[in-house]
Protein backbone atom coordinates (compact mmCIF):
# COMPACT_ATOMS: atom_id res chain seq x y z
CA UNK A 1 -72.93 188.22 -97.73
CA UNK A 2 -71.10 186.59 -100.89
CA UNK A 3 -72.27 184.12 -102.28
CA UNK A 4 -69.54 181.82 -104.83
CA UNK A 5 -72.11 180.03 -107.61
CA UNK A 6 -69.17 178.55 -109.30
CA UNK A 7 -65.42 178.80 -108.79
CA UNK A 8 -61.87 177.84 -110.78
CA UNK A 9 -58.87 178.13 -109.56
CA UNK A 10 -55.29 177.03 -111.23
CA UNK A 11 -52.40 178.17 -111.46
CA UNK A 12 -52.45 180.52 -114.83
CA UNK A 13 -56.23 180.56 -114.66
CA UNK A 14 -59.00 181.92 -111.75
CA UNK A 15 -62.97 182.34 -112.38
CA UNK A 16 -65.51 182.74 -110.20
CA UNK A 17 -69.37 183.64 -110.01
CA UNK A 18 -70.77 185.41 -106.93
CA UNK A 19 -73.34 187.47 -105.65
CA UNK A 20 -73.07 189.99 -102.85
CA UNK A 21 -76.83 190.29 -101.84
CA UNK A 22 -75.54 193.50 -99.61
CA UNK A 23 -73.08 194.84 -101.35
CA UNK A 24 -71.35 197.80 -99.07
CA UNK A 25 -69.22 200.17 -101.25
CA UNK A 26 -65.88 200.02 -98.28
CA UNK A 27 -65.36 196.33 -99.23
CA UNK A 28 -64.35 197.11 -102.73
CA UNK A 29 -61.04 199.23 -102.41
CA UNK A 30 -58.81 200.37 -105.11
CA UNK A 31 -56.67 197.44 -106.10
CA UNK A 32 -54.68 196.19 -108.92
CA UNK A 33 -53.98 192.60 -110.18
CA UNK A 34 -50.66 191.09 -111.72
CA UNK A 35 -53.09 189.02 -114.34
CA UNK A 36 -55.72 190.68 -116.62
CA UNK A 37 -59.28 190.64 -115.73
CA UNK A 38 -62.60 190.56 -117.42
CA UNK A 39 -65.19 191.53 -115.46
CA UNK A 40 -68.81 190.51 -116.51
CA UNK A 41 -71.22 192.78 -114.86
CA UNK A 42 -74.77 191.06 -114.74
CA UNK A 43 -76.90 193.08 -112.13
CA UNK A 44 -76.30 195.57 -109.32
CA UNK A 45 -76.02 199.93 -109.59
CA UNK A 46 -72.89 201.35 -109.44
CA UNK A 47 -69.97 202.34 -111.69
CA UNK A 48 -66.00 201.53 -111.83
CA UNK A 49 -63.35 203.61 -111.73
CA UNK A 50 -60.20 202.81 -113.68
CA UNK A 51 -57.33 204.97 -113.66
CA UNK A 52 -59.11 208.29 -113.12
CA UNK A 53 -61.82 207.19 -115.54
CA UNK A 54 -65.16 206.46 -114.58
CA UNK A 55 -67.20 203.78 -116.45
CA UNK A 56 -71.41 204.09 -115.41
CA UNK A 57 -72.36 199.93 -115.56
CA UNK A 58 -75.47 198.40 -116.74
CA UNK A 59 -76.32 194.95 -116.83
CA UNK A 60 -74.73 192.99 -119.69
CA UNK A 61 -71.36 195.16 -120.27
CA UNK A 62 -67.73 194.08 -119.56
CA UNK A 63 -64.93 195.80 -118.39
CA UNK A 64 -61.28 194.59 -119.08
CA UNK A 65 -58.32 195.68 -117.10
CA UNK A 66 -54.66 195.02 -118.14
CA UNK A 67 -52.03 194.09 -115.31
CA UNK A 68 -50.66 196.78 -112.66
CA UNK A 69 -54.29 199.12 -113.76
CA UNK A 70 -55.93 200.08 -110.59
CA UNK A 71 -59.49 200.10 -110.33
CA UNK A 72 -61.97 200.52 -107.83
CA UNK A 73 -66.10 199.99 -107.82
CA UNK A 74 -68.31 201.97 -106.45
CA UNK A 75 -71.36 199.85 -105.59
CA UNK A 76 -74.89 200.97 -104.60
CA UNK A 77 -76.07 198.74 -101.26
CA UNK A 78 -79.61 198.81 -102.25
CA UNK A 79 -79.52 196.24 -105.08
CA UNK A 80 -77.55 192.97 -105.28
CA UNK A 81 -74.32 192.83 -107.17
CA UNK A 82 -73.50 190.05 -109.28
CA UNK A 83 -70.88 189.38 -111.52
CA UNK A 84 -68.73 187.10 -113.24
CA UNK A 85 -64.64 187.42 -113.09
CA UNK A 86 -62.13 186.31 -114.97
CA UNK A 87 -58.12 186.25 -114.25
CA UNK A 88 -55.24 185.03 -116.56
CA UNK A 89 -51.58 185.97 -117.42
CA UNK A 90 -50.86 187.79 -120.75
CA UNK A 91 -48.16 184.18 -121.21
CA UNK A 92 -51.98 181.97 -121.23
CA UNK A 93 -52.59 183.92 -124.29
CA UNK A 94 -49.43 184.29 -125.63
CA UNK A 95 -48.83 180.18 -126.05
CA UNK A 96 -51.73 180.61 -128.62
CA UNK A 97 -51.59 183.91 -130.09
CA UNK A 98 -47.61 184.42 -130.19
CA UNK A 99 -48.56 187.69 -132.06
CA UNK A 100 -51.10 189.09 -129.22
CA UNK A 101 -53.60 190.48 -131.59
CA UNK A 102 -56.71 188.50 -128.90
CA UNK A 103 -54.19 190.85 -126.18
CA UNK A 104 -54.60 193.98 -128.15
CA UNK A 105 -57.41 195.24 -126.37
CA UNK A 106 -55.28 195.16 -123.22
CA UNK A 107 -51.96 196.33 -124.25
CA UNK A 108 -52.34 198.72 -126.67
CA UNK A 109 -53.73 201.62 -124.90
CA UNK A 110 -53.50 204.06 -122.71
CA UNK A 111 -54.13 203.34 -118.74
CA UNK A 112 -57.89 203.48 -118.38
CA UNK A 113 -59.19 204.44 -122.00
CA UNK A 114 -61.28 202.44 -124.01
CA UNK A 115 -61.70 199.44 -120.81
CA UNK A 116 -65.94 199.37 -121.30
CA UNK A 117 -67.87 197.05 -123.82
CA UNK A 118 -71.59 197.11 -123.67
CA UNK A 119 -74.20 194.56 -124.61
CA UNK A 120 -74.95 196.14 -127.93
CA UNK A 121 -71.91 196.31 -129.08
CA UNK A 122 -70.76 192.68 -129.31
CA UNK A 123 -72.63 191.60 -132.88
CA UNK A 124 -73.50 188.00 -132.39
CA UNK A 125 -72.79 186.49 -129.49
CA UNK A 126 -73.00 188.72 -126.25
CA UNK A 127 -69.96 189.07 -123.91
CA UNK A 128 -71.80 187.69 -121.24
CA UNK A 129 -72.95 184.72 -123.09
CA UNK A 130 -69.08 183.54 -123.20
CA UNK A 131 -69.07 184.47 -119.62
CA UNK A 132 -71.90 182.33 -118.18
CA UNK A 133 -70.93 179.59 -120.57
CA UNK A 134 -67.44 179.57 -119.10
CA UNK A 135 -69.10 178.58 -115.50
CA UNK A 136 -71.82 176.47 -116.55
CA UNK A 137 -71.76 172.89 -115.31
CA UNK A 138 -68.60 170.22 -116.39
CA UNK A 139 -67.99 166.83 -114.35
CA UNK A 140 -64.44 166.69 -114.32
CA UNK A 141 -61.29 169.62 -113.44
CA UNK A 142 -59.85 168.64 -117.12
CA UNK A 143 -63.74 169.70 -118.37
CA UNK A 144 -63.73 172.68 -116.63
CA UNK A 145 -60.33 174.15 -117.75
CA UNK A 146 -61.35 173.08 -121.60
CA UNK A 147 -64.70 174.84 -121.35
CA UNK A 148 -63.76 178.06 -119.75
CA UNK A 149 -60.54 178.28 -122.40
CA UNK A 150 -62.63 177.46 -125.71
CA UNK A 151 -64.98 180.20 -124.27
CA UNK A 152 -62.39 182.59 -123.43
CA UNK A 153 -60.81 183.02 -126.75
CA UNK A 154 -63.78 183.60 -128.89
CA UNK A 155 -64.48 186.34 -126.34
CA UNK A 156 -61.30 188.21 -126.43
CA UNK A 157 -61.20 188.11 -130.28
CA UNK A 158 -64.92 189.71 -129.89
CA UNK A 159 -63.73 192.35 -127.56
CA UNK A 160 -60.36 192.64 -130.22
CA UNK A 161 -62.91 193.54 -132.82
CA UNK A 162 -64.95 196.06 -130.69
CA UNK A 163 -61.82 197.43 -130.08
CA UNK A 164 -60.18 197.92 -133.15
CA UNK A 165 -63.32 200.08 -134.44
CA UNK A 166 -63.56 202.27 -130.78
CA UNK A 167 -59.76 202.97 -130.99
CA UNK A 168 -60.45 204.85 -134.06
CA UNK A 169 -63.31 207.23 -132.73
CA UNK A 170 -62.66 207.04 -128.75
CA UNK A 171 -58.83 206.86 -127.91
CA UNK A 172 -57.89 210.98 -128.73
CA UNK A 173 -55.31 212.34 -126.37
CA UNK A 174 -56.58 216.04 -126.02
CA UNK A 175 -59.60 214.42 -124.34
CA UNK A 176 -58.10 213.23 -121.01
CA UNK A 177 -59.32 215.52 -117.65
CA UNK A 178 -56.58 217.23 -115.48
CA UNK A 179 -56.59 213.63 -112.92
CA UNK A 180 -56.60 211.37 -115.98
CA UNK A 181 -53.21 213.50 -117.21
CA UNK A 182 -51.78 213.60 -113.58
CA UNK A 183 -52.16 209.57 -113.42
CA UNK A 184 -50.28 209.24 -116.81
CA UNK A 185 -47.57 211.88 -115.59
CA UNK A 186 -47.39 209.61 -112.29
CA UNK A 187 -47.16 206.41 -113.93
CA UNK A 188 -44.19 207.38 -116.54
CA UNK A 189 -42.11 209.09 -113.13
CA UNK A 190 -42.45 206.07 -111.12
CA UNK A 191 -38.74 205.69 -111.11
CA UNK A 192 -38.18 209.27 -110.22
CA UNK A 193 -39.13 211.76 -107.26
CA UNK A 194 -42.74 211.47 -106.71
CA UNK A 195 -44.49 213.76 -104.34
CA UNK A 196 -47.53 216.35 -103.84
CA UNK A 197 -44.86 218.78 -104.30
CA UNK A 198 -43.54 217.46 -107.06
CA UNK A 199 -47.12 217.06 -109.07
CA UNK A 200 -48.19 220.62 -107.89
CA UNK A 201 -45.12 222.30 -109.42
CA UNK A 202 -45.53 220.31 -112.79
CA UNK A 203 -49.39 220.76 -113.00
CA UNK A 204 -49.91 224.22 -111.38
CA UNK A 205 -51.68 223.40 -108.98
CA UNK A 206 -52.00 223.29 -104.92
CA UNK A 207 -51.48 220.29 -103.06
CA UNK A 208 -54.92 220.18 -101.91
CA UNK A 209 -56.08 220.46 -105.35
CA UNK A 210 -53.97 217.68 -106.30
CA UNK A 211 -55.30 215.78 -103.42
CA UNK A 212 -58.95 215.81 -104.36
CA UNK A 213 -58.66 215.28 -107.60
CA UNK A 214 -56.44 212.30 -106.68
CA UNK A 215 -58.69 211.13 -104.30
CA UNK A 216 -62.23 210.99 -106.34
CA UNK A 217 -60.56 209.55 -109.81
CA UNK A 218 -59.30 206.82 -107.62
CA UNK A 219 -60.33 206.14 -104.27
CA UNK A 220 -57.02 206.57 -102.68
CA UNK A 221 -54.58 209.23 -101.70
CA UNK A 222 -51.72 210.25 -103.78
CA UNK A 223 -49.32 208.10 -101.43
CA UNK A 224 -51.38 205.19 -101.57
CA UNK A 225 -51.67 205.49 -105.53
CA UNK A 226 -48.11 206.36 -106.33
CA UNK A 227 -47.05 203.03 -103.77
CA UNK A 228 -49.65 200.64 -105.44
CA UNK A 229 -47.88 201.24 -108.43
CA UNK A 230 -44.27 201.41 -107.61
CA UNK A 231 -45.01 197.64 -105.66
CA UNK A 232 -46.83 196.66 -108.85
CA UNK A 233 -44.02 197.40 -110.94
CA UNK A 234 -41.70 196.23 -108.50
CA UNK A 235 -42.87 192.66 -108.85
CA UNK A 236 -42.82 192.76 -112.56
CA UNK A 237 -38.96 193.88 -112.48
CA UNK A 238 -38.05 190.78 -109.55
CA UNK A 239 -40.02 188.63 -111.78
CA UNK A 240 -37.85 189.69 -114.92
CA UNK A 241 -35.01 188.76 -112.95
CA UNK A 242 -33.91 191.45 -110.78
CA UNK A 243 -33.00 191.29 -107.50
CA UNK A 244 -35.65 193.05 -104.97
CA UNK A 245 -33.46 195.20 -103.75
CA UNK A 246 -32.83 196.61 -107.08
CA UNK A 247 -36.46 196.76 -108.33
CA UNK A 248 -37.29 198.96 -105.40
CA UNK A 249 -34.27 200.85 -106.42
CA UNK A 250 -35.84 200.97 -109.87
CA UNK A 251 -39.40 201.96 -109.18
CA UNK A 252 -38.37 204.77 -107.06
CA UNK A 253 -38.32 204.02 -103.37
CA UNK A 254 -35.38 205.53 -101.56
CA UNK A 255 -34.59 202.47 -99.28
CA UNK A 256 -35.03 198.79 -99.13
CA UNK A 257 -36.35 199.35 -96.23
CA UNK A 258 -39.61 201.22 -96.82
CA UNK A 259 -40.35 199.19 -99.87
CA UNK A 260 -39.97 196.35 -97.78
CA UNK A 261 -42.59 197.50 -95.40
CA UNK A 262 -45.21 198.90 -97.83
CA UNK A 263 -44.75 195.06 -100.17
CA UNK A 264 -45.52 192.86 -96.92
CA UNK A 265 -48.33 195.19 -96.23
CA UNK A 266 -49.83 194.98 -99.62
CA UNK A 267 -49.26 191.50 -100.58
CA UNK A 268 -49.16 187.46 -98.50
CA UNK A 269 -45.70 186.99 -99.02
CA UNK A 270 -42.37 188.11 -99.16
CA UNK A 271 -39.80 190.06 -102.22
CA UNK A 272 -37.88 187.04 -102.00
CA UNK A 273 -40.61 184.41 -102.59
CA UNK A 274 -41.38 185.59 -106.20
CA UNK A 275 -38.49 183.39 -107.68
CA UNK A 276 -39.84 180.12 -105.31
């Protein structure tokens, strides 16, 4: 059962603080978000897997996830799992910080490198300091929205720091694993011919091969992967302007038709009530 300790919801803005006392590792499927997250992890056993990389959590760290990056956590029932989340749009941000240097740390890098920030790392304040400041206790919605925001920033320019210095000694190319590269080589094709076919030919590999290691970076089949993303992207393009049929058209999926299908499957609403 979930408990919610504290919960904000607006409309460029969405916190909450819950518990699962019996957390089962089925409830938590790969997903993706159109926002970025932080994710404060304060108790539990388990670890998170984000874009083919796997991050091993202790109490205290955060992970950050950009928009359209799927992740997935794999949870261990026999402890509680409680956490603290955080949801915003890269535009909350950008009123502030026109230049997105507080973004940095979600932009500028590669899909699932560099996503993990331990305790120790943050020199004065702790990440999850900001965190469980954000949801403490304020009498009035106006209160609320002021607190978590004046908390917020001085934690993104904390993880911005962090960053900065990782980036130089983590972020190296020539050390991403055979699913990592097959996730990158997935998400610059989007717009083209995707298929087990396709990836086996380019990586030299069988389908089933493909398949597995497909399946264990991220939870999901190939299909389900490559069709997350495409619908991700998708909404990105109609919300640039484009008309859905030609954002399907543009992420790759060969009718109206099927993208139709797989969008009202995956999201509460329809193409057309992105512009609304």
């Amino acid at each position: 059962m979930i408990h919610r300790l504290y919960e904000y919801v607006d409309s460029d803005l969405r916190i909450h603080h819950a518990i699962d006392e019996f957390p089962e590792d089925k409830d938590y499927p790969m997903h993706a978000h159109e926002w970025c997250e932080i994710l404060g992890f304060i108790r539990g056993k388990g670890d998170y897997t984000i874009e083919g990389n796997v991050y091993c959590l202790e109490p205290g760290c955060i992970l950050i996830m950009r928009p359209a990056e799927t992740h997935k956590l794999h949870i261990d029932s026999s402890e509680p799992y409680e956490r603290i989340m955080v949801n915003f749009p890269t535009t909350l941000i950008e009123k502030i910080d026109p230049s997105k240097k507080l973004l940095q740390s979600f932009i500028d890098r590669p899909l699932g490198q560099l996503n993990l920030y331990r305790n120790q790392e943050f020199t004065t304040i702790s990440g999850i300091t900001y965190l469980r400041e954000m949801v403490s206790v304020a009498y009035t919605r106006e209160d609320q929205r002021l607190n978590i925001i004046t908390n917020l920033l001085p934690l993104l320019n904390a993880i911005k720091n962090i960053f900065i210095f990782k980036k130089t000694f983590e972020m190296n190319p020539s050390n991403r694993n055979t699913s990592q590269l097959i996730i990158d080589y997935i998400n610059a094709h989007l717009h083209e011919e995707l298929s087990l076919e396709v990836l086996s030919r380019q990586f030299f590999l069988s389908k089933s091969q493909i398949s597995r290691l497909i399946k264990k970076a991220t939870g999901c089949s190939v299909l389900d992967y490559i069709t997350i993303k495409r619908l991700m992207r998708a909404r990105e393009y109609i919300l640039s302007g484009e008309t859905a049929t030609n954002a399907s058209r543009l992420c790759g999926f060969n009718n109206y038709s099927s993208f139709y299908r797989a969008y009202v499957k995956h999201f509460p609403e329809l193409p057309s009530d992105l512009k609304k």
